[in-house]
N, C-alpha and C. Protein backbone atom coordinates (compact mmCIF):
# COMPACT_ATOMS: atom_id res chain seq x y z
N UNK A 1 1.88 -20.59 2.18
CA UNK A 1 3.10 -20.07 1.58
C UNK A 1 2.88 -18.62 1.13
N UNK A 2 3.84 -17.43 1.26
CA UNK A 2 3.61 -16.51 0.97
C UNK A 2 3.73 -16.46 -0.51
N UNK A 3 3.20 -15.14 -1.32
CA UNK A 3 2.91 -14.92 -2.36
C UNK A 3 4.48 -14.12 -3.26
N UNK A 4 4.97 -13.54 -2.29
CA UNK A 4 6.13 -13.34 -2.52
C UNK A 4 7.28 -13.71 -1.54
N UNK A 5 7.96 -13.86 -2.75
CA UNK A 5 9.32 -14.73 -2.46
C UNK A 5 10.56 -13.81 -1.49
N UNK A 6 10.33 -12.52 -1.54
CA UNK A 6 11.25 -11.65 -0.73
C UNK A 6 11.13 -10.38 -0.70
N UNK A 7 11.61 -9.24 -0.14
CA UNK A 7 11.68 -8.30 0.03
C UNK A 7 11.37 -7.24 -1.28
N UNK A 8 12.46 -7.98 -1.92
CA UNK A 8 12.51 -7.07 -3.32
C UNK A 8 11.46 -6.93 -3.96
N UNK A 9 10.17 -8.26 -3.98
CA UNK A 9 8.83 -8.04 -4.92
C UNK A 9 8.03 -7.60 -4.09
N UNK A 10 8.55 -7.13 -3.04
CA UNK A 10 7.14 -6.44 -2.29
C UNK A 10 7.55 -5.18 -2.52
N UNK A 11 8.35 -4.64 -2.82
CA UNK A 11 8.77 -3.26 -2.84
C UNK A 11 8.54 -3.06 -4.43
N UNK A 12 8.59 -4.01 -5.50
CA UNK A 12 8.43 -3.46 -7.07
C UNK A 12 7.00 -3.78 -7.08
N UNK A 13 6.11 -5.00 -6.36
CA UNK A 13 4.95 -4.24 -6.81
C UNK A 13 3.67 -3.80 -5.57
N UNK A 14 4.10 -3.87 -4.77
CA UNK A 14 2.97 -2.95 -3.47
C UNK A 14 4.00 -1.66 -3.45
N UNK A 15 5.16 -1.72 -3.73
CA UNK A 15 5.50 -0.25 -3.74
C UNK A 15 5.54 0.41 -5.28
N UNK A 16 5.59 -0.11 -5.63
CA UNK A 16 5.12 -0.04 -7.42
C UNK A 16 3.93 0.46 -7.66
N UNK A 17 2.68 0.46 -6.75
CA UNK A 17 1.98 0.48 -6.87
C UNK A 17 1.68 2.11 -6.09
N UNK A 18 2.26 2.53 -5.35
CA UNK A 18 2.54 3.66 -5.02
C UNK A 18 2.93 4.74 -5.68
N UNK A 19 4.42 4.21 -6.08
CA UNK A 19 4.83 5.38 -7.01
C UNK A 19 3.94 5.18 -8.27
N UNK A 20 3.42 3.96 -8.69
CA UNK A 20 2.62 4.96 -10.03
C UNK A 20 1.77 6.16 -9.55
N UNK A 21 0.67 5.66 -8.28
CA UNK A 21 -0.30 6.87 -7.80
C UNK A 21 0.65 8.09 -8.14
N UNK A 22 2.09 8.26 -6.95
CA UNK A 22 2.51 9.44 -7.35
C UNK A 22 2.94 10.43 -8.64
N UNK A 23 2.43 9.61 -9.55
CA UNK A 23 2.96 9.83 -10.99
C UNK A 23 1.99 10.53 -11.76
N UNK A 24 0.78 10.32 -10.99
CA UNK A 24 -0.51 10.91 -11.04
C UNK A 24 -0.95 12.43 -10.51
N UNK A 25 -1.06 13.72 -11.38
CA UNK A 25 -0.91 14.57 -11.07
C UNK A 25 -2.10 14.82 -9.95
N UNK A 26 -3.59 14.24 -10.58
CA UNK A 26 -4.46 14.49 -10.39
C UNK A 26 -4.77 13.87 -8.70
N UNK A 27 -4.33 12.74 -8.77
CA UNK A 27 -4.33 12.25 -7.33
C UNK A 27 -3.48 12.67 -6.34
N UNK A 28 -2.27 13.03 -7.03
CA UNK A 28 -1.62 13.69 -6.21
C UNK A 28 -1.99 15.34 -5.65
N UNK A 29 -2.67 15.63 -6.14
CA UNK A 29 -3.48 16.96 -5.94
C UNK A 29 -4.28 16.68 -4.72
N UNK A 30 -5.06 15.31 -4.86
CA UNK A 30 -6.16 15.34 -3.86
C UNK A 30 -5.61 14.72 -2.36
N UNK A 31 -4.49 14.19 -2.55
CA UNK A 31 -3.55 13.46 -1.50
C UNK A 31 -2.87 14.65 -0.81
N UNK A 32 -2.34 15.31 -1.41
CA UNK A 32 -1.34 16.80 -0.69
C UNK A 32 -2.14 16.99 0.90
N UNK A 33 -3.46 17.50 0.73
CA UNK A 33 -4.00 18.04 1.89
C UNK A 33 -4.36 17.67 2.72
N UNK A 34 -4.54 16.03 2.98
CA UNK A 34 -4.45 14.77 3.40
C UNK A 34 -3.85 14.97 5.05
N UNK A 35 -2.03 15.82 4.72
CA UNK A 35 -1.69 15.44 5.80
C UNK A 35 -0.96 13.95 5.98
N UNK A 36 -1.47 13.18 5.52
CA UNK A 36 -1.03 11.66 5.39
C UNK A 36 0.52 11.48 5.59
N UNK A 37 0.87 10.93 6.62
CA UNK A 37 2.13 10.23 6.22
C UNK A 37 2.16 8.85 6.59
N UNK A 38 2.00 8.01 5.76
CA UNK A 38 1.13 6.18 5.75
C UNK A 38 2.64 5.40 6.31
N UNK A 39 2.77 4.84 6.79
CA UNK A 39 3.92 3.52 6.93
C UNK A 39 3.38 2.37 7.06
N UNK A 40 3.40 1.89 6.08
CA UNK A 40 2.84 -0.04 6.33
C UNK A 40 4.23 -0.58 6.08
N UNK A 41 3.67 -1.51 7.62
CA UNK A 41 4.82 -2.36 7.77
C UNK A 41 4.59 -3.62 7.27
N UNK A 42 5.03 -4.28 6.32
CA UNK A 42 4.86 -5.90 5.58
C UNK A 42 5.18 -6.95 6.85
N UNK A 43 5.21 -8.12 6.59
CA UNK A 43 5.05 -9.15 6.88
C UNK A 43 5.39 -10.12 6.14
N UNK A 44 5.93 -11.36 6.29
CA UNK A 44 6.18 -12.71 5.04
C UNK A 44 6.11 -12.23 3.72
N UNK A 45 7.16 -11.76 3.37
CA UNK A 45 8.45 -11.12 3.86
C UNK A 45 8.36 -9.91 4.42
N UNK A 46 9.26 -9.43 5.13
CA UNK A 46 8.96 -8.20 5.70
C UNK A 46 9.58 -7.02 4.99
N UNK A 47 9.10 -5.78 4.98
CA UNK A 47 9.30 -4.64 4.06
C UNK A 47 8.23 -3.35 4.77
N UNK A 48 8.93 -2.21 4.52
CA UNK A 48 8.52 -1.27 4.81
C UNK A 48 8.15 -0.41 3.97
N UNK A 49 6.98 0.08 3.99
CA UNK A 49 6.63 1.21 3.13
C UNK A 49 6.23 2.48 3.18
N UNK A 50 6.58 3.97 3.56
CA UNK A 50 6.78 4.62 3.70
C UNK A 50 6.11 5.57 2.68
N UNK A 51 4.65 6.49 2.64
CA UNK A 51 4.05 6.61 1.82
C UNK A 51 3.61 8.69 1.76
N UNK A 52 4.44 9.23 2.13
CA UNK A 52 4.38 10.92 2.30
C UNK A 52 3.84 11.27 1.42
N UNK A 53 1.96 11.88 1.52
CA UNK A 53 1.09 11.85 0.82
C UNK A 53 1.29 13.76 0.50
N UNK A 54 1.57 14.29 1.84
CA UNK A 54 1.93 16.17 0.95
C UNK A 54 2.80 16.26 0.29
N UNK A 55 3.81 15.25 0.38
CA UNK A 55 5.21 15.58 -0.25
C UNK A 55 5.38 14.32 -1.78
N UNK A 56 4.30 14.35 -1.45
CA UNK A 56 4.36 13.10 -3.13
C UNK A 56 5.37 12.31 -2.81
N UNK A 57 6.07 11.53 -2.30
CA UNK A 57 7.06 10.79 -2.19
C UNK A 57 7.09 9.60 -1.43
N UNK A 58 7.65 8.67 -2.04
CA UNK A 58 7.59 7.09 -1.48
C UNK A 58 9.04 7.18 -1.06
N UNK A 59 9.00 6.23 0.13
CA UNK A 59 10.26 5.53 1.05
C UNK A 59 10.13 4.15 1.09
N UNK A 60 11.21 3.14 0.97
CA UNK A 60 11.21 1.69 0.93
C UNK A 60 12.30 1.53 2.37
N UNK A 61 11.89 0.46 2.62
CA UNK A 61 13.10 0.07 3.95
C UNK A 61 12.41 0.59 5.81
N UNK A 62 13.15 0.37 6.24
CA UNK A 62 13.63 0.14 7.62
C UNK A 62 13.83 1.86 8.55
N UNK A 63 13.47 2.44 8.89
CA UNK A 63 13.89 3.78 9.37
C UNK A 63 14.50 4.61 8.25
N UNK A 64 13.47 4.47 6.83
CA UNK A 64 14.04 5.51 5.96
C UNK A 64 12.47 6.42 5.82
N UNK A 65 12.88 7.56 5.34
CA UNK A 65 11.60 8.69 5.16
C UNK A 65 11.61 9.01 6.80
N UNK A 66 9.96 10.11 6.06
CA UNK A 66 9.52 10.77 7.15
C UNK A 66 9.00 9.84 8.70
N UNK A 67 8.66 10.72 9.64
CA UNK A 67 8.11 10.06 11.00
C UNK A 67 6.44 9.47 10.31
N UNK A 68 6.02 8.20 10.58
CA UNK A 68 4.33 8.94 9.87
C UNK A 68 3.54 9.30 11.09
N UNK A 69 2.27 9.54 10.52
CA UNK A 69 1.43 9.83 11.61
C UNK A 69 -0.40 8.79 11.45
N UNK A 70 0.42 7.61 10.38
CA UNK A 70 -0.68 6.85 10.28
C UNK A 70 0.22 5.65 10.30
N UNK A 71 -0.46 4.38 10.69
CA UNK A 71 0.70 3.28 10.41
C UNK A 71 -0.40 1.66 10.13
N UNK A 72 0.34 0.81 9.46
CA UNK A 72 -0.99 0.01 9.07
C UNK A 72 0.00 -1.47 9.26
N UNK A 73 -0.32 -2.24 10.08
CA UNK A 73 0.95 -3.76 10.04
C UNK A 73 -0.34 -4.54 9.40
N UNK A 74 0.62 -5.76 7.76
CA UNK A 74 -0.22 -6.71 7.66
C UNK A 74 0.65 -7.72 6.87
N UNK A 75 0.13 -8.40 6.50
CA UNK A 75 1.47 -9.56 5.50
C UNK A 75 1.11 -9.08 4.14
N UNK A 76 2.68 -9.46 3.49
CA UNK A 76 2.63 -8.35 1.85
C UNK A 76 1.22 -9.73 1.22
N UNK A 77 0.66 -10.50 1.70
CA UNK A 77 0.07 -11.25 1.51
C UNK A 77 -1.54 -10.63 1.37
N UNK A 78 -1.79 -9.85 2.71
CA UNK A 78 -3.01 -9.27 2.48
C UNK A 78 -2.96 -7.72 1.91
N UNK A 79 -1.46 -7.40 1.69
CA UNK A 79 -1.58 -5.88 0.70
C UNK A 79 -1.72 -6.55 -0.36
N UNK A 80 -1.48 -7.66 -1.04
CA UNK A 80 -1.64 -7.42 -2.52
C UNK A 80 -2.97 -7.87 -2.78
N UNK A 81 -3.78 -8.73 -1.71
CA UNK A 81 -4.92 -8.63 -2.20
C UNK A 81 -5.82 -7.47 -1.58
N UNK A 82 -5.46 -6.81 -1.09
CA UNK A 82 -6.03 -5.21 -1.25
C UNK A 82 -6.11 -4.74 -2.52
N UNK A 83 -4.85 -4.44 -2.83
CA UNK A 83 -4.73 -3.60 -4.23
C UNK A 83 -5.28 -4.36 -5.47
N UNK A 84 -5.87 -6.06 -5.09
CA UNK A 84 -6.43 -6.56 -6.54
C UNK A 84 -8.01 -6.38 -5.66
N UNK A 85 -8.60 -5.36 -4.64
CA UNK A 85 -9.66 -5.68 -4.47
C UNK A 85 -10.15 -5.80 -3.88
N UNK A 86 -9.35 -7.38 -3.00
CA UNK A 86 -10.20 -8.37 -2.34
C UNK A 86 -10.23 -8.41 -0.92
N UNK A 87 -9.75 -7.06 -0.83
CA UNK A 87 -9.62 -6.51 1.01
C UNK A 87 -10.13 -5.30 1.46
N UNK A 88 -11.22 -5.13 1.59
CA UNK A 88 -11.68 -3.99 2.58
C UNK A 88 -11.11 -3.47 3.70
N UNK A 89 -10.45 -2.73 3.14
CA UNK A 89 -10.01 -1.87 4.92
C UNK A 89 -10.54 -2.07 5.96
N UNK A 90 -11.46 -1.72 6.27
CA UNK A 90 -12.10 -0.99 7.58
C UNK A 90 -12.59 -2.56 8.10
N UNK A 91 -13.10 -3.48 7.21
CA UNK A 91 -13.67 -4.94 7.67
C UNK A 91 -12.14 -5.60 8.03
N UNK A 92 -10.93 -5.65 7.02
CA UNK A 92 -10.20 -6.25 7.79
C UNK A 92 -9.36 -5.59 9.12
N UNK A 93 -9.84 -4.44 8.95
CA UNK A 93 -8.97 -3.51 10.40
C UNK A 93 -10.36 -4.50 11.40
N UNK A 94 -11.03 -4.58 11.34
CA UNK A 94 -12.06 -5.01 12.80
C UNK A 94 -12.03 -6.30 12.88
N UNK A 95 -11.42 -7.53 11.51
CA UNK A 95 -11.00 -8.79 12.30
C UNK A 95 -10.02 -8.78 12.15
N UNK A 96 -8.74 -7.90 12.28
CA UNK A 96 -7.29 -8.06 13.30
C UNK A 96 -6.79 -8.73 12.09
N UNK A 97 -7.26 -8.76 10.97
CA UNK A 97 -6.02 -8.91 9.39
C UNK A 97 -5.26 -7.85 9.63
N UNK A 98 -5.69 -6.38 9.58
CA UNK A 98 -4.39 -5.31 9.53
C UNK A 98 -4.72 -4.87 10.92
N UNK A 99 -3.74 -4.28 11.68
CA UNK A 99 -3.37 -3.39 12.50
C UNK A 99 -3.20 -2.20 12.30
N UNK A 100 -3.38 -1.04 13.07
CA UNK A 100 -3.35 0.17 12.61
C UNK A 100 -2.81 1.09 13.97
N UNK A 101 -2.56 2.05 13.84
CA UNK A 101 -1.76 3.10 14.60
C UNK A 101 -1.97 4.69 14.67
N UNK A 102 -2.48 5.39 15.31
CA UNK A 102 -2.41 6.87 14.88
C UNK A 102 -3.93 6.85 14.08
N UNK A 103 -4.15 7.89 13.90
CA UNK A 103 -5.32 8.34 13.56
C UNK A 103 -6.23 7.74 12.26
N UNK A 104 -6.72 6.93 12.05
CA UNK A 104 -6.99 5.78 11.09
C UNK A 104 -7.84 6.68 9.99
N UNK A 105 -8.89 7.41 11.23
CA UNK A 105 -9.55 8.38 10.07
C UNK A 105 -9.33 9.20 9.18
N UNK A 106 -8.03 9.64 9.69
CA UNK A 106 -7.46 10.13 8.17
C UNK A 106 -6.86 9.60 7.07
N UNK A 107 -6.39 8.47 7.68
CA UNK A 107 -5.77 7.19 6.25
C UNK A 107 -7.85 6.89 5.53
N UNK A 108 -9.22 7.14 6.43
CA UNK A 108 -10.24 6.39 5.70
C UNK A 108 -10.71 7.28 5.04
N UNK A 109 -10.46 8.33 5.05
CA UNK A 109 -10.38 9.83 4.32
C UNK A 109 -9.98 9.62 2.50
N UNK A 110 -9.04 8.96 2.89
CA UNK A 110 -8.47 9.13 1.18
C UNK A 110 -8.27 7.63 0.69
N UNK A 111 -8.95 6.87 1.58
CA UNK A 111 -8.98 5.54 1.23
C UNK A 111 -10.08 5.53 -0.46
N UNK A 112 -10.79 6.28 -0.47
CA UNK A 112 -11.55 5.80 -1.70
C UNK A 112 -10.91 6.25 -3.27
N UNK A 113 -9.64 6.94 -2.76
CA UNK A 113 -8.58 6.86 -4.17
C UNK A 113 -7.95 5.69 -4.06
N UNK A 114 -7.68 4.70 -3.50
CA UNK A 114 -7.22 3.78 -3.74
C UNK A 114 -7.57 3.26 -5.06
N UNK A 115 -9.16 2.87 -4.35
CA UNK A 115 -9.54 1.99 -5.68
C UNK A 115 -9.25 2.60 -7.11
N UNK A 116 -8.56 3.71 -7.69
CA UNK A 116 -8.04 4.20 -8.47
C UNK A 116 -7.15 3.71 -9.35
N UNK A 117 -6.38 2.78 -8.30
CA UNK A 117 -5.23 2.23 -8.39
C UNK A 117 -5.20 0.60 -8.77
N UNK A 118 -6.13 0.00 -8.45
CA UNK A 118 -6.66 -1.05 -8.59
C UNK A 118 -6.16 -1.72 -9.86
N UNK A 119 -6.88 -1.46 -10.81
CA UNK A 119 -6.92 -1.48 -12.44
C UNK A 119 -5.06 -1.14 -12.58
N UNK A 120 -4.21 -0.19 -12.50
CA UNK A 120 -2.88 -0.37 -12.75
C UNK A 120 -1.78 -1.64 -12.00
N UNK A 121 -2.30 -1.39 -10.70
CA UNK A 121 -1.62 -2.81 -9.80
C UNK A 121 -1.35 -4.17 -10.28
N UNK A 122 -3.50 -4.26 -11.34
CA UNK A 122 -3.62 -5.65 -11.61
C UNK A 122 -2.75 -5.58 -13.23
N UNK A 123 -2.92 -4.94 -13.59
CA UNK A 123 -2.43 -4.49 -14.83
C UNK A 123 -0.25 -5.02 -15.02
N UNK A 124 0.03 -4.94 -13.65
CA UNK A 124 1.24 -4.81 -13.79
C UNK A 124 1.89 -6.24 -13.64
N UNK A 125 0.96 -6.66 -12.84
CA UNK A 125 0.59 -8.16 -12.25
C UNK A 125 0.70 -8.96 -13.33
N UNK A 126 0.34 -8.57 -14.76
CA UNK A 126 -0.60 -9.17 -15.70
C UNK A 126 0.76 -9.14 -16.30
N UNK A 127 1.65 -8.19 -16.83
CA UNK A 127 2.58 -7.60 -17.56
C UNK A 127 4.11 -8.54 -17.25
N UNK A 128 3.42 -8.57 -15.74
CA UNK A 128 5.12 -9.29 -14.97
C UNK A 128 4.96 -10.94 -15.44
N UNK A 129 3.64 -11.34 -15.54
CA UNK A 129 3.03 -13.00 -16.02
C UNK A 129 3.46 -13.31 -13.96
N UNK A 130 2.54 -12.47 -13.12
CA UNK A 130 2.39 -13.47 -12.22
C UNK A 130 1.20 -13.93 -11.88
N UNK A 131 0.56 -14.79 -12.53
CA UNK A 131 -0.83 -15.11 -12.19
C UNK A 131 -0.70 -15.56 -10.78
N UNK A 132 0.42 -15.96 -9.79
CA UNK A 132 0.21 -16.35 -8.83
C UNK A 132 -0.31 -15.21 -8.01
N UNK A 133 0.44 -13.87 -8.35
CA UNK A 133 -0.22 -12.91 -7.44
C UNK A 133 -1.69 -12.37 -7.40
N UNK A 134 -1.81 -12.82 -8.86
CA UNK A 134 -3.50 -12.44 -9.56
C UNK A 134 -4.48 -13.19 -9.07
N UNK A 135 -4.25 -14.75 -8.15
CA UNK A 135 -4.80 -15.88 -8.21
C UNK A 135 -4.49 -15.60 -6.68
N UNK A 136 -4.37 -14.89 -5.44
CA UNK A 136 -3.79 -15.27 -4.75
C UNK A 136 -5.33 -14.52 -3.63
């Protein structure tokens, strides 16, 4: 069973989890030069996320935002246990958990600000009382 129930909680907290980064001057400093323009496409449920790393700015939905030039398919199932942690990029890109598109090395470039983010994600998790997502 998926971890979320629909569209809408994948967008308040895997995209929640975005716009706080962008809220962040300091990360947003180190993201600008990046180049990055991320689109992960969700799964059970499906949702789009749209992540313009020079332009500080998040997109939610279906053909909204920029073109990217990085792209990542996985279920909002294995983004949220990314963001609590429990997913290595690069190990689940090589057993076919995520899919990827376009130049990966530059999404593994700025992959180690993620874990930045970690600690607020779980934090919000904690705030909303979903231990299911915390437990998941």
């Amino acid at each position: 069973m998926a971890a979320f129930t629909d569209e809408a909680e994948v967008y308040e907290y895997l995209g929640g989890v975005f716009r706080r980064g962008m809220e962040n001057p300091a990360l947003v400093e180190k993201l600008k030069p990046s180049g990055v323009i991320l689109r992960i496409t969700y799964s059970d449920p499906e949702a789009v996320i749209t992540v313009d790393m020079p332009e500080s700015k998040i997109f939610e939905g279906v053909g909204v935002g920029p073109e990217p030039n990085v792209e990542l398919f996985m279920t909002a199932d294995t983004g949220n246990k990314f963001w609590l942690g429990k997913v290595v990029l690069p190990v689940a890109l090589a057993k076919g958990h995520v899919r990827a598109k376009g130049p990966v090395a530059k999404l593994l470039k700025v992959l180690p600000l993620a874990k930045g983010l970690f600690g607020p994600y779980r934090e919000s998790l904690e705030a909303a009382g979903r231990k299911d997502l915390l437990d998941a």
